[in-house]
Protein backbone atom coordinates (compact mmCIF):
# COMPACT_ATOMS: atom_id res chain seq x y z
CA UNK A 1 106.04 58.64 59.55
CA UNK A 2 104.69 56.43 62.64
CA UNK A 3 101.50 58.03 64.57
CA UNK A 4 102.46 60.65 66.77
CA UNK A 5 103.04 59.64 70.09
CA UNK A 6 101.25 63.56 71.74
CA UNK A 7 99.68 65.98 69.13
CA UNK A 8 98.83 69.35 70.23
CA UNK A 9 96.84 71.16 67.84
CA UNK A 10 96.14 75.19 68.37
CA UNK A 11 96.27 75.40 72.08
CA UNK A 12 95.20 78.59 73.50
CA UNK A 13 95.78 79.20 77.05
CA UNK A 14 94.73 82.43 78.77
CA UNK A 15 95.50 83.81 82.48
CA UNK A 16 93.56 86.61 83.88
CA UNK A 17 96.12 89.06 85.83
CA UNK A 18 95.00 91.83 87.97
CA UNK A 19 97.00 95.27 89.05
CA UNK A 20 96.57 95.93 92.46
CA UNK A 21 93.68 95.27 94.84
CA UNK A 22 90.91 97.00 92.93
CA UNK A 23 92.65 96.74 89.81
CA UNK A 24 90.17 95.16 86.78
CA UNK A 25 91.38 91.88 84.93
CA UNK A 26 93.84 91.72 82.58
CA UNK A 27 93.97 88.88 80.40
CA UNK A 28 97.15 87.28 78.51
CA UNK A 29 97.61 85.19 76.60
CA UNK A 30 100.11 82.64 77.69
CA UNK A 31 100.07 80.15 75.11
CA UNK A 32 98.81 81.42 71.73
CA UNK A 33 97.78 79.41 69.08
CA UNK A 34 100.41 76.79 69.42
CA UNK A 35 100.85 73.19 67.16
CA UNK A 36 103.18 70.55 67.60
CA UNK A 37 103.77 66.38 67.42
CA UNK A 38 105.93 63.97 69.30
CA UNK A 39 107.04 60.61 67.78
CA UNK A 40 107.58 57.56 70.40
CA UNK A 41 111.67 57.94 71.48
CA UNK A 42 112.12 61.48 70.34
CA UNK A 43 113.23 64.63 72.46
CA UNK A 44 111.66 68.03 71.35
CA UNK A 45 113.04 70.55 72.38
CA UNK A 46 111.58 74.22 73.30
CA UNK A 47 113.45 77.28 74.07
CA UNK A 48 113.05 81.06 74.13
CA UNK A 49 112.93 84.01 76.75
CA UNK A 50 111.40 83.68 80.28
CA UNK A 51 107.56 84.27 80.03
CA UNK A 52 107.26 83.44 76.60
CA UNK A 53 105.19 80.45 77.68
CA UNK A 54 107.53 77.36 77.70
CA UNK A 55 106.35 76.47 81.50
CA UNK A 56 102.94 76.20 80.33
CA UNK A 57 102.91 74.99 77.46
CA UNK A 58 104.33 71.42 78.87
CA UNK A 59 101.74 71.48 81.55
CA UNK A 60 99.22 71.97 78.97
CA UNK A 61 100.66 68.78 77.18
CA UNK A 62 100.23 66.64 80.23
CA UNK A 63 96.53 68.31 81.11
CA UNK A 64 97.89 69.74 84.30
CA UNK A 65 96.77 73.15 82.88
CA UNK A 66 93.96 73.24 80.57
CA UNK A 67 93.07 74.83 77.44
CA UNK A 68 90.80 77.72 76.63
CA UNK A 69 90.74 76.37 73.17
CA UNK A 70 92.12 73.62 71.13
CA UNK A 71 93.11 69.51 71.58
CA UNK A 72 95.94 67.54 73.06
CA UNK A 73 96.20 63.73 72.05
CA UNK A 74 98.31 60.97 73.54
CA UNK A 75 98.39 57.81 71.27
CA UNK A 76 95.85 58.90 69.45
CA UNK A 77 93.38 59.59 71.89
CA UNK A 78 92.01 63.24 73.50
CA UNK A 79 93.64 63.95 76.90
CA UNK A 80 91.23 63.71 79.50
CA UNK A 81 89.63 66.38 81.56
CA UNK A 82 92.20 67.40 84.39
CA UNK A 83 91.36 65.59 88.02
CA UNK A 84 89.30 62.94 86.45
CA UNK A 85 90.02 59.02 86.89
CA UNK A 86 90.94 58.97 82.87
CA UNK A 87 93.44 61.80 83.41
CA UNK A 88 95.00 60.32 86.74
CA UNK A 89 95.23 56.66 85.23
CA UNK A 90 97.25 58.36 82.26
CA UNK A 91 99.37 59.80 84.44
CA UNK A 92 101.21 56.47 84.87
CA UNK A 93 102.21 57.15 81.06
CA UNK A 94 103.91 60.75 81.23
CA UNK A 95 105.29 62.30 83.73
CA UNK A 96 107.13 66.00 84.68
CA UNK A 97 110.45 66.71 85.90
CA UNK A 98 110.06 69.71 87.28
CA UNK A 99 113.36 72.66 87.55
CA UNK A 100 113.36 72.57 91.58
CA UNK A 101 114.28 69.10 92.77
CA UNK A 102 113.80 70.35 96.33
CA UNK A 103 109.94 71.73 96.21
CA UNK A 104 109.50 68.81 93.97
CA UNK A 105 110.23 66.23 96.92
CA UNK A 106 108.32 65.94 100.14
CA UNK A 107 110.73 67.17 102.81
CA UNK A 108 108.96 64.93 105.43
CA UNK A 109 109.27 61.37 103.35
CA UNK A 110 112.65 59.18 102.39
CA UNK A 111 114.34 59.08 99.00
CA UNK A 112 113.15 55.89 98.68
CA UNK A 113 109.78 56.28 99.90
CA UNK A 114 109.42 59.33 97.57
CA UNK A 115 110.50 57.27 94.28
CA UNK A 116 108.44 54.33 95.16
CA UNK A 117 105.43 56.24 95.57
CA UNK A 118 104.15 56.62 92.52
CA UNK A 119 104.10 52.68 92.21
CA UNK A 120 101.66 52.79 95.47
CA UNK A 121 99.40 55.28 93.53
CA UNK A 122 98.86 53.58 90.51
CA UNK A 123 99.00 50.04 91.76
CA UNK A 124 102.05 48.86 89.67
CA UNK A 125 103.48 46.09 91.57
CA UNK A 126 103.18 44.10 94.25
CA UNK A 127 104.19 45.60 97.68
CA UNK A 128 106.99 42.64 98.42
CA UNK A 129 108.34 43.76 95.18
CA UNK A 130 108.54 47.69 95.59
CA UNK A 131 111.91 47.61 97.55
CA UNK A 132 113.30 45.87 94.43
CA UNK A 133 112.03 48.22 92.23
CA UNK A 134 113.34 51.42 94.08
CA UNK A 135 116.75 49.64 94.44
CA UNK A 136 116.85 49.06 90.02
CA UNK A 137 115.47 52.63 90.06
CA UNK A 138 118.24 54.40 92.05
CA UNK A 139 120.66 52.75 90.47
CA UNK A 140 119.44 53.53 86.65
CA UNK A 141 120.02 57.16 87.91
CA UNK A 142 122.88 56.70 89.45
CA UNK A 143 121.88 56.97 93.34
CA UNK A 144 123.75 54.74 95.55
CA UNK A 145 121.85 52.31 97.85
CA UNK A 146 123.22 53.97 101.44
CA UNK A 147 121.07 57.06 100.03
CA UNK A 148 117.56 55.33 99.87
CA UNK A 149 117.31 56.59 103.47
CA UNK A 150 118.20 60.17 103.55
CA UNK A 151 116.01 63.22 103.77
CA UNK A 152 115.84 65.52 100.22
CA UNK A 153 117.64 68.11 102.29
CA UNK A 154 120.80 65.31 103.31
CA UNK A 155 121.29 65.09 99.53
CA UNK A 156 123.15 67.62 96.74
CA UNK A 157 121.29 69.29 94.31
CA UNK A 158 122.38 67.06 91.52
CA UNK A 159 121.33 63.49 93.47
CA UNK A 160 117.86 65.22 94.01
CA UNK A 161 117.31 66.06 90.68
CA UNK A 162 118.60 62.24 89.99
CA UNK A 163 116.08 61.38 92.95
CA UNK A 164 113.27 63.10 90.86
CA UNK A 165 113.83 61.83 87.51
CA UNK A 166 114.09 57.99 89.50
CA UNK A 167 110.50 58.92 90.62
CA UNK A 168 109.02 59.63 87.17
CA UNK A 169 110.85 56.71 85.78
CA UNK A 170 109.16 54.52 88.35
CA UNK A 171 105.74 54.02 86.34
CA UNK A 172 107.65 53.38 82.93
CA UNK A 173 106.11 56.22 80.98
CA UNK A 174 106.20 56.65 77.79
CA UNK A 175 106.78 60.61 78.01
CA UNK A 176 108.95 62.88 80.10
CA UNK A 177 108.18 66.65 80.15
CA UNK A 178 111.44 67.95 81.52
CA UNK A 179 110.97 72.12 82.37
CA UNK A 180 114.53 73.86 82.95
CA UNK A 181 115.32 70.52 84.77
CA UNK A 182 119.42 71.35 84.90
CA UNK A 183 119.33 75.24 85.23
CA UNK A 184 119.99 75.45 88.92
CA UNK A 185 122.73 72.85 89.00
CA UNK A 186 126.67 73.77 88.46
CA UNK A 187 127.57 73.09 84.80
CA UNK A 188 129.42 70.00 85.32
CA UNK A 189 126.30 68.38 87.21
CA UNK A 190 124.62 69.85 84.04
CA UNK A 191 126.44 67.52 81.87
CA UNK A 192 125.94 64.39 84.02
CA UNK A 193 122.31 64.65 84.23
CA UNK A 194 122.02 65.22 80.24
CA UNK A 195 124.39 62.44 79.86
CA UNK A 196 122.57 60.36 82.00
CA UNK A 197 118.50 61.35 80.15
CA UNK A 198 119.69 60.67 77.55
CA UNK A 199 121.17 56.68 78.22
CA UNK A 200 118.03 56.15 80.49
CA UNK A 201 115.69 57.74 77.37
CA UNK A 202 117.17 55.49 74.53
CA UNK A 203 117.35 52.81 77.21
CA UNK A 204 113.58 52.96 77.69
CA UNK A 205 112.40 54.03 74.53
CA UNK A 206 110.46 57.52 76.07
CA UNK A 207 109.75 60.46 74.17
CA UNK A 208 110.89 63.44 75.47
CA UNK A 209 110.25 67.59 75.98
CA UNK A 210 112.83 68.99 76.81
CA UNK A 211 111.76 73.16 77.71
CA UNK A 212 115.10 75.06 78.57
CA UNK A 213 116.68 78.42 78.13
CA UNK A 214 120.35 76.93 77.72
CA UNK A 215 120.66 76.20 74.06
CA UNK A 216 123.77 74.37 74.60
CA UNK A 217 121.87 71.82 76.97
CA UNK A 218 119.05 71.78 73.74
CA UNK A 219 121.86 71.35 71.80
CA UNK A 220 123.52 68.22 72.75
CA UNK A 221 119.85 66.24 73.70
CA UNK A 222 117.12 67.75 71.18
CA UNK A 223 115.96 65.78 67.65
CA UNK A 224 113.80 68.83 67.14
CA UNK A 225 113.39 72.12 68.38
CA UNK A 226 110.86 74.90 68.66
CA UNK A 227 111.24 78.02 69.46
CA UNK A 228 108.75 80.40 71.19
CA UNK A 229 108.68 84.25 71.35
CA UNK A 230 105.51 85.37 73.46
CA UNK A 231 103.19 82.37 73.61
CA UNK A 232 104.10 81.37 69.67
CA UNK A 233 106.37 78.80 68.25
CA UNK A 234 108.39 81.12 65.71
CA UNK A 235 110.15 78.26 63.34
CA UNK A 236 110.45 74.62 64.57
CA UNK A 237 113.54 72.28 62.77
CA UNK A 238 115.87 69.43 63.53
CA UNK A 239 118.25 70.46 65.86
CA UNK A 240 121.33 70.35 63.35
CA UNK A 241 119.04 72.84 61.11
CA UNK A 242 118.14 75.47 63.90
CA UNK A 243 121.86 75.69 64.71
CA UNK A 244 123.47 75.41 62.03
CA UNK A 245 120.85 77.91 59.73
CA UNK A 246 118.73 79.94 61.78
CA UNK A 247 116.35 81.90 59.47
CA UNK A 248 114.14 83.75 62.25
CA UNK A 249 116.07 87.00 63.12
CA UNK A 250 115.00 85.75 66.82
CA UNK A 251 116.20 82.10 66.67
CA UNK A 252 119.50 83.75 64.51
CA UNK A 253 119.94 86.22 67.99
CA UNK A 254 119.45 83.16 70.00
CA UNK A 255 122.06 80.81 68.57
CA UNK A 256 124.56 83.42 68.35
CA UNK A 257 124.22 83.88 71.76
CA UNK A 258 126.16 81.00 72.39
CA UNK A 259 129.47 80.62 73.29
CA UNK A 260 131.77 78.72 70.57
CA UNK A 261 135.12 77.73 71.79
CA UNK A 262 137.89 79.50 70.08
CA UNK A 263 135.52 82.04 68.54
CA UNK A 264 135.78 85.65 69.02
CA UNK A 265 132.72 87.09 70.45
CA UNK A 266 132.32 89.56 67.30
CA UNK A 267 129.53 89.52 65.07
CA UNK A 268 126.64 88.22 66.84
CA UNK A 269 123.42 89.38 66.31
CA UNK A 270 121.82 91.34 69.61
CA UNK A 271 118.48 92.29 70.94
CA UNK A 272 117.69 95.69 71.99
CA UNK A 273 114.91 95.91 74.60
CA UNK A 274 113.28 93.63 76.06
CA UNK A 275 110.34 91.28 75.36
CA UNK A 276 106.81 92.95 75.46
CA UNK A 277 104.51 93.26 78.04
CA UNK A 278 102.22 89.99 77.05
CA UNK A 279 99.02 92.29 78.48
CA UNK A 280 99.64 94.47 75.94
CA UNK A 281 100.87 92.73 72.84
CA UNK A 282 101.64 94.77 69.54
CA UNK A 283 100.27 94.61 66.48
CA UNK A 284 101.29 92.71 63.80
CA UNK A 285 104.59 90.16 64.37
CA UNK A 286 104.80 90.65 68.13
CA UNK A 287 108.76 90.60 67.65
CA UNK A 288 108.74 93.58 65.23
CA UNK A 289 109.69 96.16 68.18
CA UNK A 290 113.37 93.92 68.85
CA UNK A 291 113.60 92.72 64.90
CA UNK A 292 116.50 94.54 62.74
CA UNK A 293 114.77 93.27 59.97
CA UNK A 294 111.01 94.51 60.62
CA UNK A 295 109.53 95.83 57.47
CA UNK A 296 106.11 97.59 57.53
CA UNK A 297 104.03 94.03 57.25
CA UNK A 298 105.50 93.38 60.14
CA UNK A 299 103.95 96.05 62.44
CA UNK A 300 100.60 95.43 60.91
CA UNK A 301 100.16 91.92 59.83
CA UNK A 302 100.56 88.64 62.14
CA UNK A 303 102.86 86.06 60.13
CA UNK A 304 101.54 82.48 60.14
CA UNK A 305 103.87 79.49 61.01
CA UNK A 306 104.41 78.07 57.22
CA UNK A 307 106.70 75.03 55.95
CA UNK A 308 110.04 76.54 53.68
CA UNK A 309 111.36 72.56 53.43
CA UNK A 310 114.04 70.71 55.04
CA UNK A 311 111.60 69.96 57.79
CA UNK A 312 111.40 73.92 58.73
CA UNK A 313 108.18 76.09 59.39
CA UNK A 314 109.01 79.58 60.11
CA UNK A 315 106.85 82.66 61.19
CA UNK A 316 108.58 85.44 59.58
CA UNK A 317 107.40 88.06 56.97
CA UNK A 318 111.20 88.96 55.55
CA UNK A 319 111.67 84.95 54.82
CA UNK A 320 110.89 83.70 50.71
CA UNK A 321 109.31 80.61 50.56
CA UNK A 322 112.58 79.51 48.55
CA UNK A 323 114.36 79.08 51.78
CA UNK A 324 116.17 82.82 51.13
CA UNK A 325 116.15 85.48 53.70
CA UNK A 326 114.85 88.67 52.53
CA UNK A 327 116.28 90.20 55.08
CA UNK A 328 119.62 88.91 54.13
């Protein structure tokens, strides 16, 4: 297997939150222990519950949030310290796509002025060429060329989010963090925008991560996926593997979560309660509380992440390393 393209190796990221005015810091622990690789052209995705740290963990691979403890590298190299001239120069090679196209753009500035922007910043090309550039760039995402013009506001919320990806296309990065970048659109916009990542990504050769919490948008545009439960990937596969043979009883309640056409909704496998308050994590698998499954390792005894083949690791207690739920 080729180098990876971004290696994160146990990232630990930790907020301090404080209850009320007087109230003495809490800390949590947002990201916990977390490991992962992207190869050049792939799309990772990562999905789970809101707050179980899919947000930061993608701002932690681009350095926009640092890490209490543990590395990021990009082609081999550590990621520079945040704000520096090593971290800004590397910004021209990955770039985020952030969920709400309209805080995302500058109210104030042009379509056009917005995506050509970042080709000011880092000095790309020449000024004469930049209208040229913007023009190729608008159409790659679809924009037509009577829209370079408008204000974010004159636009839908589809041709902004196509405005935004057009703007971190501009520098021709070699990664594209994408967080919930369809989730406020209307499902048929959904589809267009997937559609369209996915030409412009195997167009341009960029590796992709791809954080959502609509596993039929993971679905149809992850290689890989990983799947997080309160700051922790639980078990990381191809996509075909996650969905077609979920072994964590969490990734097994997400997946049948989704809808299958002509299915009956019988059968699936559902939570009780809700995720736990990350200030106050409990002991042993923090999933234990919700799991149907949860034995007495569980409430006592942190599983690691470990490999069971076919490309799977898994942090469960109830699954045999010979690929066989015990829990089954």
């Amino acid at each position: 297997m080729s180098e990876p393209l971004i290696k994160a190796e146990e990232l630990v990221r930790i907020y301090q939150i404080r209850h009320g005015l007087l109230g003495r810091p809490t800390p949590v622990r947002a990201v916990d222990g977390v490991s992962l690789t992207v190869q050049p052209g792939e799309t990772l995705g990562i999905v789970g519950e809101s707050g179980s740290g899919k947000s930061t963990l993608g701002r932690m691979l681009l350095g926009i949030d640092p890490a209490q403890s543990g590395r990021v590298t990009f082609e081999g190299q550590s990621m520079p310290t945040f704000g520096t001239p090593q971290w800004r120069a590397l910004r021209a090679r990955m770039q985020l796509v952030y969920q709400d196209p309209l805080a995302a753009l500058d109210r104030r500035l042009t379509i056009a002025a917005q995506i050509g922007e970042p080709l000011d910043i880092h000095g790309l090309i020449e000024k004469n060429e930049r209208p040229a550039r913007v023009e190729e760039l608008m159409a790659a995402v679809g924009l037509r060329h009577d829209q370079a013009d408008r204000y974010p506001h004159e636009l839908s919320g589809g041709q902004r989010q196509r405005a935004v990806i057009a703007r971190a296309l501009a520098t021709r990065p070699k990664l594209i963090v994408c967080d919930e970048p369809v989730s406020a659109l209307d499902v048929s916009i959904q589809a267009q925008v997937v559609n369209m990542l996915r030409d412009l990504q195997e167009k341009n050769d960029i590796a992709m991560v791809f954080i959502s919490h609509d596993l039929k948008v993971v679905r149809n545009i992850a290689d890989r996926v990983a799947v997080m439960y309160l700051g922790r990937i639980v078990e990381e596969a191809s996509s075909d593997v996650i969905f077609h043979s979920p072994r964590h009883p969490y990734t097994k309640a997400l997946v049948s979560s989704v809808p299958v056409p002509g299915k009956p909704l019988t059968g699936r496998m559902i939570l009780q309660g809700e995720p736990p308050n990350p200030t106050n994590r409990p002991a042993g698998c923090a999933f234990h509380p919700r799991c149907p499954f949860a034995g007495d390792i569980c409430r006592s005894s942190v599983p690691a992440l470990r490999e069971l083949g076919n490309g799977r690791t898994a942090a469960c207690h109830m699954i045999d390393d010979g690929d066989a739920s015990m829990a089954a």
